[in-house]
C-alpha atoms as a PDB file:
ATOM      1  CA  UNK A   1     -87.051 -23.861 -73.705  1.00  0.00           C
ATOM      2  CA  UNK A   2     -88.097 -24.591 -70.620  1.00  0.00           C
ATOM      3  CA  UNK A   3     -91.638 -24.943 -69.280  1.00  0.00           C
ATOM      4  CA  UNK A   4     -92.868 -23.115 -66.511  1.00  0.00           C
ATOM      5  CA  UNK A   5     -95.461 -25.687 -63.989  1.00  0.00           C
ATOM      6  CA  UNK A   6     -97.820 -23.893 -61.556  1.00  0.00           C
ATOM      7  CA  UNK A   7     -97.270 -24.669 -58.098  1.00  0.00           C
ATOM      8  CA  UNK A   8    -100.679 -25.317 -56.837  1.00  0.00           C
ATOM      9  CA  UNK A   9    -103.282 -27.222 -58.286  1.00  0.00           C
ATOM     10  CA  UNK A  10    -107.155 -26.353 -58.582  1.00  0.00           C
ATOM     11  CA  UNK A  11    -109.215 -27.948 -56.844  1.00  0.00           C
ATOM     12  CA  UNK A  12    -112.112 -28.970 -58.529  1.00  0.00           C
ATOM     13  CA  UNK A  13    -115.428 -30.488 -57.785  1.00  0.00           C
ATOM     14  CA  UNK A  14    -116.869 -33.020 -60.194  1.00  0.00           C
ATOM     15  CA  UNK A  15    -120.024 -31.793 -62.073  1.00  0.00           C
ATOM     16  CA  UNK A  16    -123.472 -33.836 -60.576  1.00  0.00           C
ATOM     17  CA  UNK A  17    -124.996 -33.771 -64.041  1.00  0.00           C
ATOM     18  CA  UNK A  18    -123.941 -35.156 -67.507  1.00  0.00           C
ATOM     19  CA  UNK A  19    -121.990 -38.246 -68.097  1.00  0.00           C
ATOM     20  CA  UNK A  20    -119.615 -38.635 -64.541  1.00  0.00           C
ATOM     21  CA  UNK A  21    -118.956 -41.089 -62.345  1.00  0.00           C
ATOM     22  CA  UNK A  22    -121.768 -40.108 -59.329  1.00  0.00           C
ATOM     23  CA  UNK A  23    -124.356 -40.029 -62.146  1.00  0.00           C
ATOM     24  CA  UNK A  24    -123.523 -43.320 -63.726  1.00  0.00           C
ATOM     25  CA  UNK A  25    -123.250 -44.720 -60.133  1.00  0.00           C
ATOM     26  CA  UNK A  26    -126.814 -43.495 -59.183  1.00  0.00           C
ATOM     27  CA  UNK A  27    -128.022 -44.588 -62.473  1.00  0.00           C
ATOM     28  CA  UNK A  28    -127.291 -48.324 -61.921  1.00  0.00           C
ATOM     29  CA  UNK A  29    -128.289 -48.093 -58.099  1.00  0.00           C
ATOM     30  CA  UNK A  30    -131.943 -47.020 -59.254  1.00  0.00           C
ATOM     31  CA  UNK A  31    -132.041 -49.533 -62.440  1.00  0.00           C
ATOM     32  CA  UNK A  32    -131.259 -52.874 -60.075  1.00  0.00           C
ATOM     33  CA  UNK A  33    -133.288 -51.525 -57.379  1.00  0.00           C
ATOM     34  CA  UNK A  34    -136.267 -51.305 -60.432  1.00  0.00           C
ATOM     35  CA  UNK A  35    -135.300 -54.462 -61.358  1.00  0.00           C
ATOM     36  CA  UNK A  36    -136.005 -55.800 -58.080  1.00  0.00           C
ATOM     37  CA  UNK A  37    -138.928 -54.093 -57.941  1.00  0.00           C
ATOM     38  CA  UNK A  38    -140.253 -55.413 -61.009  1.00  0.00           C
ATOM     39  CA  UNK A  39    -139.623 -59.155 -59.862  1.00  0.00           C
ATOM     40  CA  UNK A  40    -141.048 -58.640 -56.831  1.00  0.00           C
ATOM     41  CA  UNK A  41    -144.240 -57.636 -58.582  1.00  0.00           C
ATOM     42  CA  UNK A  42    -144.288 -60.667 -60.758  1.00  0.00           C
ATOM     43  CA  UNK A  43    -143.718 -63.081 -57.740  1.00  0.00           C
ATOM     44  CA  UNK A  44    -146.256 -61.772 -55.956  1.00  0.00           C
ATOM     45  CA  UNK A  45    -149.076 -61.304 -58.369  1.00  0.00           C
ATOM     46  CA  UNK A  46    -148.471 -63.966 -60.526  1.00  0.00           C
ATOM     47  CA  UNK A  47    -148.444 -61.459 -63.516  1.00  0.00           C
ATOM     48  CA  UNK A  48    -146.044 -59.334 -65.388  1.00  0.00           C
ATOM     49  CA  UNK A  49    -145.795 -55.760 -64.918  1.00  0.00           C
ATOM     50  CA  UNK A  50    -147.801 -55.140 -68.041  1.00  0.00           C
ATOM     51  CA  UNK A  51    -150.347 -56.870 -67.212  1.00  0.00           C
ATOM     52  CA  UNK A  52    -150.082 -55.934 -63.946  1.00  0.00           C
ATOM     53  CA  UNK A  53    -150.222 -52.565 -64.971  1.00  0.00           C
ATOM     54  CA  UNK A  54    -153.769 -52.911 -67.133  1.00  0.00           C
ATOM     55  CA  UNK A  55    -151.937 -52.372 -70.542  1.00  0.00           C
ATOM     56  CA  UNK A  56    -151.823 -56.063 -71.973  1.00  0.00           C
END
């Protein structure tokens, strides 16, 4: 038996929420530019963010 293949394929868009490429992507953009953030603070003020913060 032969099987019958659609000529055109669907185009889809990818899905902005849940576990994709975009969000993953835009995940790790915001956690290194925290990252950086968080150094920068504890350079700067000589403390870490805790205690820069008030909760240690």
């Amino acid at each position: 038996m032969t099987q019958i293949k659609p000529s055109v394929t669907p185009s889809v868009t990818e899905p902005k929420a849940g576990f994709n490429h975009y969000s993953e992507r835009l995940n790790g953009r915001a956690a290194m530019i925290g990252f950086i953030f968080v150094v920068a603070i504890e350079y700067l003020t000589g403390k870490g963010l805790l205690e820069w913060l008030g909760l240690f």
